[in-house]
Protein backbone atom coordinates (compact mmCIF):
# COMPACT_ATOMS: atom_id res chain seq x y z
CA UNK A 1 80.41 -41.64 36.92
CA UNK A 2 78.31 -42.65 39.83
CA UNK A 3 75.43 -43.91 37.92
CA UNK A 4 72.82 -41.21 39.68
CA UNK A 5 70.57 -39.07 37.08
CA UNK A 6 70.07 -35.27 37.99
CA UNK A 7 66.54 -36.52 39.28
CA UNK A 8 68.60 -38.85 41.84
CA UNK A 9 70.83 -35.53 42.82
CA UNK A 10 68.05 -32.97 43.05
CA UNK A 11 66.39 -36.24 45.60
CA UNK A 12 69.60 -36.10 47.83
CA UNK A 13 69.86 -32.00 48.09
CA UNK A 14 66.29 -32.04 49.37
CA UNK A 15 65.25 -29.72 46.77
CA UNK A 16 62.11 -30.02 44.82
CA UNK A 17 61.80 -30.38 41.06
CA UNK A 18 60.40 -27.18 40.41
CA UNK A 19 63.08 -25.36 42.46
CA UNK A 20 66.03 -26.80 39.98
CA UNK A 21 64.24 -26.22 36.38
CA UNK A 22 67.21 -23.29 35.36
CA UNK A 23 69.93 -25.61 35.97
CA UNK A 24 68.34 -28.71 34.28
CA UNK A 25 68.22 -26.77 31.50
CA UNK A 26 71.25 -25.92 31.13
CA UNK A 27 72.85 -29.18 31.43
CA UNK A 28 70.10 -30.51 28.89
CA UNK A 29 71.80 -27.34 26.72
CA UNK A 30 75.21 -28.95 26.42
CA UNK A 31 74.68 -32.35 25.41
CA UNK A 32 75.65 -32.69 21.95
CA UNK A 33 73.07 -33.84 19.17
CA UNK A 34 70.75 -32.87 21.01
CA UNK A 35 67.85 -31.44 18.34
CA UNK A 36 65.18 -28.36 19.01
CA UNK A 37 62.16 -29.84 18.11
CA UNK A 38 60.74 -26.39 18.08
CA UNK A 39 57.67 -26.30 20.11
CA UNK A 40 57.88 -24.04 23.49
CA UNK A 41 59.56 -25.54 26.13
CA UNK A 42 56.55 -27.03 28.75
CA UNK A 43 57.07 -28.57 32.41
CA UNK A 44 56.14 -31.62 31.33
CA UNK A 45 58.77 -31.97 29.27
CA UNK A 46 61.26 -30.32 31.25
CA UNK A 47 60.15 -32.33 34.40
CA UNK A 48 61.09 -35.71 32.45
CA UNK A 49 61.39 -38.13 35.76
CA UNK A 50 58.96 -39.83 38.02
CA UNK A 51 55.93 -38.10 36.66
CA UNK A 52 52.72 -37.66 39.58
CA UNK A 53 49.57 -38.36 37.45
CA UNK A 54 47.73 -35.51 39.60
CA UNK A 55 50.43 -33.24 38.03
CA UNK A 56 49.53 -33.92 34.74
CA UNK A 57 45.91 -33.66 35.26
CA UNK A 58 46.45 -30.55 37.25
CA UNK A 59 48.51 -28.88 33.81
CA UNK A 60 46.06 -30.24 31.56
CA UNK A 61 43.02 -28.59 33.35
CA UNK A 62 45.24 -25.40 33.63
CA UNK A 63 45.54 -25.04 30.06
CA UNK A 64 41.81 -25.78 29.44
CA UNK A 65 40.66 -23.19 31.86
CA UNK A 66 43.48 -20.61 29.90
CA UNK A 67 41.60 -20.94 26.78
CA UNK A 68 38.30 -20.86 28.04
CA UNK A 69 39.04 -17.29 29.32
CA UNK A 70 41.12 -16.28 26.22
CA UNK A 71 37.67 -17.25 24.28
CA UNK A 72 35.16 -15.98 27.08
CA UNK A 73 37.12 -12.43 26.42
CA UNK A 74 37.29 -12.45 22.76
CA UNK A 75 33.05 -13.74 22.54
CA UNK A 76 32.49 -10.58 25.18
CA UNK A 77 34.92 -8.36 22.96
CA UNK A 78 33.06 -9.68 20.21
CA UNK A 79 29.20 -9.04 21.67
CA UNK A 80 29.90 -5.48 22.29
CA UNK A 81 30.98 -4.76 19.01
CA UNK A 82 28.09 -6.10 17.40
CA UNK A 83 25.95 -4.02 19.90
CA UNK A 84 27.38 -1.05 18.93
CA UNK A 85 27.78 -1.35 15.62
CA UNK A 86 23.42 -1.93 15.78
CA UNK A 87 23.00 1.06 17.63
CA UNK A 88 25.36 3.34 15.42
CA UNK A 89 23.02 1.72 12.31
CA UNK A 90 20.10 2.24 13.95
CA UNK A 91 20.60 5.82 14.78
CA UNK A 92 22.13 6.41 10.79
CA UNK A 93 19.07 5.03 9.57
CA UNK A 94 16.38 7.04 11.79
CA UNK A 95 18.33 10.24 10.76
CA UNK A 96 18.07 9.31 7.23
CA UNK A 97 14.45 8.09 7.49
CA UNK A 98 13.42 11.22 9.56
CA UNK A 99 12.48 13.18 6.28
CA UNK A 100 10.32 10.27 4.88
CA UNK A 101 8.69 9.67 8.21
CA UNK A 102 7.94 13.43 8.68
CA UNK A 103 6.05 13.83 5.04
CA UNK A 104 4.61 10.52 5.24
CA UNK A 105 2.53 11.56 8.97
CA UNK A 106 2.44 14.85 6.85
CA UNK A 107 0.60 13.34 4.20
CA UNK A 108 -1.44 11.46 6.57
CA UNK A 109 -2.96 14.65 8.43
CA UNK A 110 -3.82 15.89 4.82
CA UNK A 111 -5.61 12.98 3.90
CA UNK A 112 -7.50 13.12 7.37
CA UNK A 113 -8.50 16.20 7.30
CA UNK A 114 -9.72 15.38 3.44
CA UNK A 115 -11.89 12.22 4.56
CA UNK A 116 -13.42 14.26 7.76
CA UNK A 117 -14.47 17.28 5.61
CA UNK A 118 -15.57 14.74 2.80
CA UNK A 119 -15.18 15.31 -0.85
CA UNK A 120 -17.47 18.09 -1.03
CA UNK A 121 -15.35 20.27 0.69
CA UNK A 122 -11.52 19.62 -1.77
CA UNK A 123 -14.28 19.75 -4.56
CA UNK A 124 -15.17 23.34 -3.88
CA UNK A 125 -11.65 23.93 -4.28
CA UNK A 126 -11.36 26.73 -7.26
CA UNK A 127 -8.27 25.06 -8.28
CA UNK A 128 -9.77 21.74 -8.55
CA UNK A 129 -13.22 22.90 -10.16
CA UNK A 130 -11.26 24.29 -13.18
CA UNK A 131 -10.07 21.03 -13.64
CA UNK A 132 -13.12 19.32 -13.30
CA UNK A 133 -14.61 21.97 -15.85
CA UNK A 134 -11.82 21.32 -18.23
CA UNK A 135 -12.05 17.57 -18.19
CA UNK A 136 -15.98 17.28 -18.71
CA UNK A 137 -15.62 19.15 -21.47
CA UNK A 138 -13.42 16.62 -23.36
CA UNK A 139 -15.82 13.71 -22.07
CA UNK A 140 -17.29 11.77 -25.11
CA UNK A 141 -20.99 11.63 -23.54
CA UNK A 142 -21.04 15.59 -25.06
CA UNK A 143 -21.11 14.18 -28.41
CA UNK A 144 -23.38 11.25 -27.81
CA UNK A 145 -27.64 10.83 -27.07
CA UNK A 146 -28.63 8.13 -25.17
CA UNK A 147 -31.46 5.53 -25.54
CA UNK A 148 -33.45 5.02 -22.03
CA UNK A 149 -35.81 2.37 -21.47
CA UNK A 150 -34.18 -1.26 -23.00
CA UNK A 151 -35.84 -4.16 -21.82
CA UNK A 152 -34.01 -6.56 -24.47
CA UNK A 153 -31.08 -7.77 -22.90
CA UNK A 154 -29.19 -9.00 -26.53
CA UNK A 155 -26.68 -5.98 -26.89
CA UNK A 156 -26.75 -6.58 -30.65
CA UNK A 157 -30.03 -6.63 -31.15
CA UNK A 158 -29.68 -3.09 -29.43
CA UNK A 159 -27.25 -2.05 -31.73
CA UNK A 160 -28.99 -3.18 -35.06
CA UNK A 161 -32.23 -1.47 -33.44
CA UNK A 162 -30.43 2.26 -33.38
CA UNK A 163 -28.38 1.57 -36.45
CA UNK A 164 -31.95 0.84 -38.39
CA UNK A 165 -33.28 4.25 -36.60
CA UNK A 166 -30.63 6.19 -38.09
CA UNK A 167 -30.53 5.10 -41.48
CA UNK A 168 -34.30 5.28 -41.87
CA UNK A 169 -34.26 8.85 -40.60
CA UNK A 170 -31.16 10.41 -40.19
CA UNK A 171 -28.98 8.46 -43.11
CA UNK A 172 -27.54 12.07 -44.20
CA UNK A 173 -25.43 12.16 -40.42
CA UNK A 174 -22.40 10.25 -39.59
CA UNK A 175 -22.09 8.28 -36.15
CA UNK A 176 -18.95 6.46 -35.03
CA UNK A 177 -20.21 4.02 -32.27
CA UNK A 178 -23.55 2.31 -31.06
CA UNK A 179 -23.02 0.75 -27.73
CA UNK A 180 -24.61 -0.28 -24.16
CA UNK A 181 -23.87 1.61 -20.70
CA UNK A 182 -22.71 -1.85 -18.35
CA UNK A 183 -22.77 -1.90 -14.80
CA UNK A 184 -21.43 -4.16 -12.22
CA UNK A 185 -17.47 -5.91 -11.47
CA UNK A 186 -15.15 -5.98 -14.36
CA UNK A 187 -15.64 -9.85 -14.24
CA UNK A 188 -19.26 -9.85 -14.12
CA UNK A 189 -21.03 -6.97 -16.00
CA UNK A 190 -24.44 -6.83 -16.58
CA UNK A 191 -26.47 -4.11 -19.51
CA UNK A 192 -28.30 -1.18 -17.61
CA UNK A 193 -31.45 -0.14 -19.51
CA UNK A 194 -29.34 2.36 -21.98
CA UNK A 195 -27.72 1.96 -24.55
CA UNK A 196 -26.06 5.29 -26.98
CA UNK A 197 -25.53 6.63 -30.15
CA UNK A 198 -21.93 8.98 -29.97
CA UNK A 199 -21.39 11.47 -33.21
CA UNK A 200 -18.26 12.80 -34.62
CA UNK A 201 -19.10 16.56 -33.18
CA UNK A 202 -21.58 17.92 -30.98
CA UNK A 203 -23.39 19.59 -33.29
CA UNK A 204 -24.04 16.56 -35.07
CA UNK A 205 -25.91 15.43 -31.33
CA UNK A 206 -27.92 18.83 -31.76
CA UNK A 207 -29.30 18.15 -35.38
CA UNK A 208 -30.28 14.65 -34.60
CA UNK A 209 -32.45 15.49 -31.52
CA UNK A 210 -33.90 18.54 -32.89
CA UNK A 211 -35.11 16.37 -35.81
CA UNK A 212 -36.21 13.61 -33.53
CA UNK A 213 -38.70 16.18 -31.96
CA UNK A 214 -38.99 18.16 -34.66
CA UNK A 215 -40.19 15.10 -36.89
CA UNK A 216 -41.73 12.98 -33.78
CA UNK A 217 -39.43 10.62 -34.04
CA UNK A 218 -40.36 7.32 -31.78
CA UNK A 219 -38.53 4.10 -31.50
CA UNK A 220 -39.14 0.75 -29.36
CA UNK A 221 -36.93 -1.87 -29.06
CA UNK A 222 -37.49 -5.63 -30.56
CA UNK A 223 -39.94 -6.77 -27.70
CA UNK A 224 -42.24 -3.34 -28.42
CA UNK A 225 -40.72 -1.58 -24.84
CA UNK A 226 -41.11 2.49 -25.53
CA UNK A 227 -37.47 4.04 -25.92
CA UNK A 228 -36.81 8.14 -24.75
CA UNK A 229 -33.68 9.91 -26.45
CA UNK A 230 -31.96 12.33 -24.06
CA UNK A 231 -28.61 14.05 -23.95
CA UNK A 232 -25.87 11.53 -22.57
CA UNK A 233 -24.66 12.93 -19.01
CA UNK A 234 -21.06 12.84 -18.51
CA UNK A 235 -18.85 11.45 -15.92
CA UNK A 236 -19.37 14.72 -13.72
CA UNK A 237 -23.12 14.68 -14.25
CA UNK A 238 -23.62 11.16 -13.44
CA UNK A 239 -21.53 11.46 -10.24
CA UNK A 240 -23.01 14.72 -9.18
CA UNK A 241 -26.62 13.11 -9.85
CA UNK A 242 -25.60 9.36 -7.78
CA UNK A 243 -24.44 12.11 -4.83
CA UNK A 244 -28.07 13.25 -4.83
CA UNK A 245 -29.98 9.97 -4.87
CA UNK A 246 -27.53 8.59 -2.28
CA UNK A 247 -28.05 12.01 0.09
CA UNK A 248 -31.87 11.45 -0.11
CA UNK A 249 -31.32 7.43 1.11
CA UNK A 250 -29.07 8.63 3.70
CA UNK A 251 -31.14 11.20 5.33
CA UNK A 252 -34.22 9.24 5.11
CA UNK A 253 -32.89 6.77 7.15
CA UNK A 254 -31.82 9.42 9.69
CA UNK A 255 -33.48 9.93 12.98
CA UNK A 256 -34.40 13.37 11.96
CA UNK A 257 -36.37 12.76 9.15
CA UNK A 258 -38.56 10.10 10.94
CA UNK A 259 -42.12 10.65 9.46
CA UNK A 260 -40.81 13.33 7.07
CA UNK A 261 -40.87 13.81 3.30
CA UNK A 262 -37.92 13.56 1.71
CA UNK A 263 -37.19 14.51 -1.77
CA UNK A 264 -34.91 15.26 -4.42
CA UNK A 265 -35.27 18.87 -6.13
CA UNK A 266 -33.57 18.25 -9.33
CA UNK A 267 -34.12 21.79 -10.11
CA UNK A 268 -31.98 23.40 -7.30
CA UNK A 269 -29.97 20.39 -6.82
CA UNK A 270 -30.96 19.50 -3.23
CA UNK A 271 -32.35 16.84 -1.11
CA UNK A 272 -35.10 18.32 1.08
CA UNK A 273 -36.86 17.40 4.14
CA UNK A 274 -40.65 18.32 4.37
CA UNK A 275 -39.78 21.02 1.74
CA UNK A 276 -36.27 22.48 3.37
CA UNK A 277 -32.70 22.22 2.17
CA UNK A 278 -30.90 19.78 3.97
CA UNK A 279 -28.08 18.83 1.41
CA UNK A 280 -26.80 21.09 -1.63
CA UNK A 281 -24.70 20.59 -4.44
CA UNK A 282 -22.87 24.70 -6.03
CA UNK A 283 -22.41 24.55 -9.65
CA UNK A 284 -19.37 22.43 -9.74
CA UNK A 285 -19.42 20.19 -6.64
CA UNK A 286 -19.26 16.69 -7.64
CA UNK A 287 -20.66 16.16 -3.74
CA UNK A 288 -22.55 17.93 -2.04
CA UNK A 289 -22.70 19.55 2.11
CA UNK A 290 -25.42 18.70 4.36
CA UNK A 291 -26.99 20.93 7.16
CA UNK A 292 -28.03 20.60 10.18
CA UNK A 293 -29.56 18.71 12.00
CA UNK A 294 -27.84 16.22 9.18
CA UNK A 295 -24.48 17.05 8.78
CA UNK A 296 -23.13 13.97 11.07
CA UNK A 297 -23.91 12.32 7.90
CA UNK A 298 -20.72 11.29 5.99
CA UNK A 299 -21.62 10.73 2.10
CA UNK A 300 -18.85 8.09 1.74
């Protein structure tokens, strides 16, 4: 043996590490006992002599810059994925949607022209003025009178006041409820001046104000205020009767009727203006149409 390592011999052939890496590894191959630790062979450890710290730092920043572009192309790999998978979505959901979307602005245009027309106009519907007929005709105010004029505010002093008028007079004829119209928010009602009487039948509401005139019936209340009986109006008459009044305040304030009369002709069911229709109500419109020169007035 001379006592020179490879390193020494690869020195003296003028040869540079890199240039004898095969045959290094080959004679590394034959010792005996010597063990695979099993990672991947690297030039570091197959360059095991005189080792240049630039080399190292240069191998080392190598294999940093590797995985920064292994990850840079699996993030960017990753990133347009996503984006498509959000545009394939999006596009799935709009062509589900489309339907909705299409009878929703459907439904919209309905209601538009509905609200521009005003309610006067879907009331003159046939369709809907059956229905309107049929439903007032099960409303309980057709089998009910009403007491106008209250100035006592205690309801049951009210109700002991009609309950004494009809067993005095009428003791013969059932009723099934004494009660007071209310006005005002759920939370805060208040009594209006009426309070009614509502019978099993409607006949029952003919016999009773037949006898009242009949007889001359008259009743006050506990503080001596004058009380009328009258036929209760049902839902339909009540709104077709605030549609009126609220007409009249409208076109009043209107530049039209400046230093006009306007009334309400309960008779023909109109609001008039120095004695000419300016807003009707037909037989079953809950509403009412103006005319001109009023009809940029919108009753709502």
């Amino acid at each position: 043996m001379t006592g020179k390592t490879p390193q020494g011999k690869i020195r003296r052939k003028g040869q540079s590490p890199f240039q004898q890496l095969d045959g290094m590894e080959e004679e590394a191959g034959d010792d005996e006992g010597d063990e695979d630790d099993g990672r991947p062979p690297t030039i570091k450890r197959e360059l095991d002599f005189d080792a240049d710290p630039r080399q190292d730092r240069l191998i080392a920043a190598i294999d940093k810059l590797t995985q920064k572009v292994d990850n840079l192309a699996f993030t960017s790999a990753t990133k347009k994925d996503l984006q498509d998978f959000v545009h394939h979505t999006e596009q799935y959901v709009a062509e589900k949607l489309k339907p909705v979307t299409d009878e929703i602005s459907e439904l919209r245009q309905r209601i538009g022209k509905m609200e521009t027309t005003g309610p006067a106009r879907a009331a003159a519907s046939p369709e809907l003025s059956r229905v309107m007929e049929r439903l007032n005709k099960l409303d309980p105010a057709l089998k009910s009178i009403t007491a106008i004029g209250f100035d006592v505010m205690d309801l049951q002093d009210r109700t002991r006041t009609l309950r004494n008028f009809m067993n005095e007079h009428f003791k013969d004829i059932k009723f099934t409820t004494v009660d007071t119209i209310m006005k005002g928010p759920y939370n805060d009602r208040k009594a209006t001046k009426v309070s009614y009487i509502e019978f099993p039948s409607r006949h029952d509401v003919d016999v009773v104000l037949r006898g009242i005139e009949s007889k001359g019936l008259s009743l006050t209340d506990s503080s001596g205020t004058p009380l009328r009986f009258a036929r209760a109006k049902t839902h339909v008459q009540l709104t077709r009767n605030y549609a009126l009044k609220k007409a009249k305040d409208l076109v009043e304030k209107h530049a039209a009727a400046k230093n006009k009369a306007v009334s309400i002709n309960w008779k023909n069911r109109a609001v008039e203006v120095d004695g000419k229709d300016v807003f009707t109500q037909d037989k079953n419109d809950t509403a009412g149409k103006f005319m001109q020169p009023f009809m940029d007035i919108n009753l709502e």
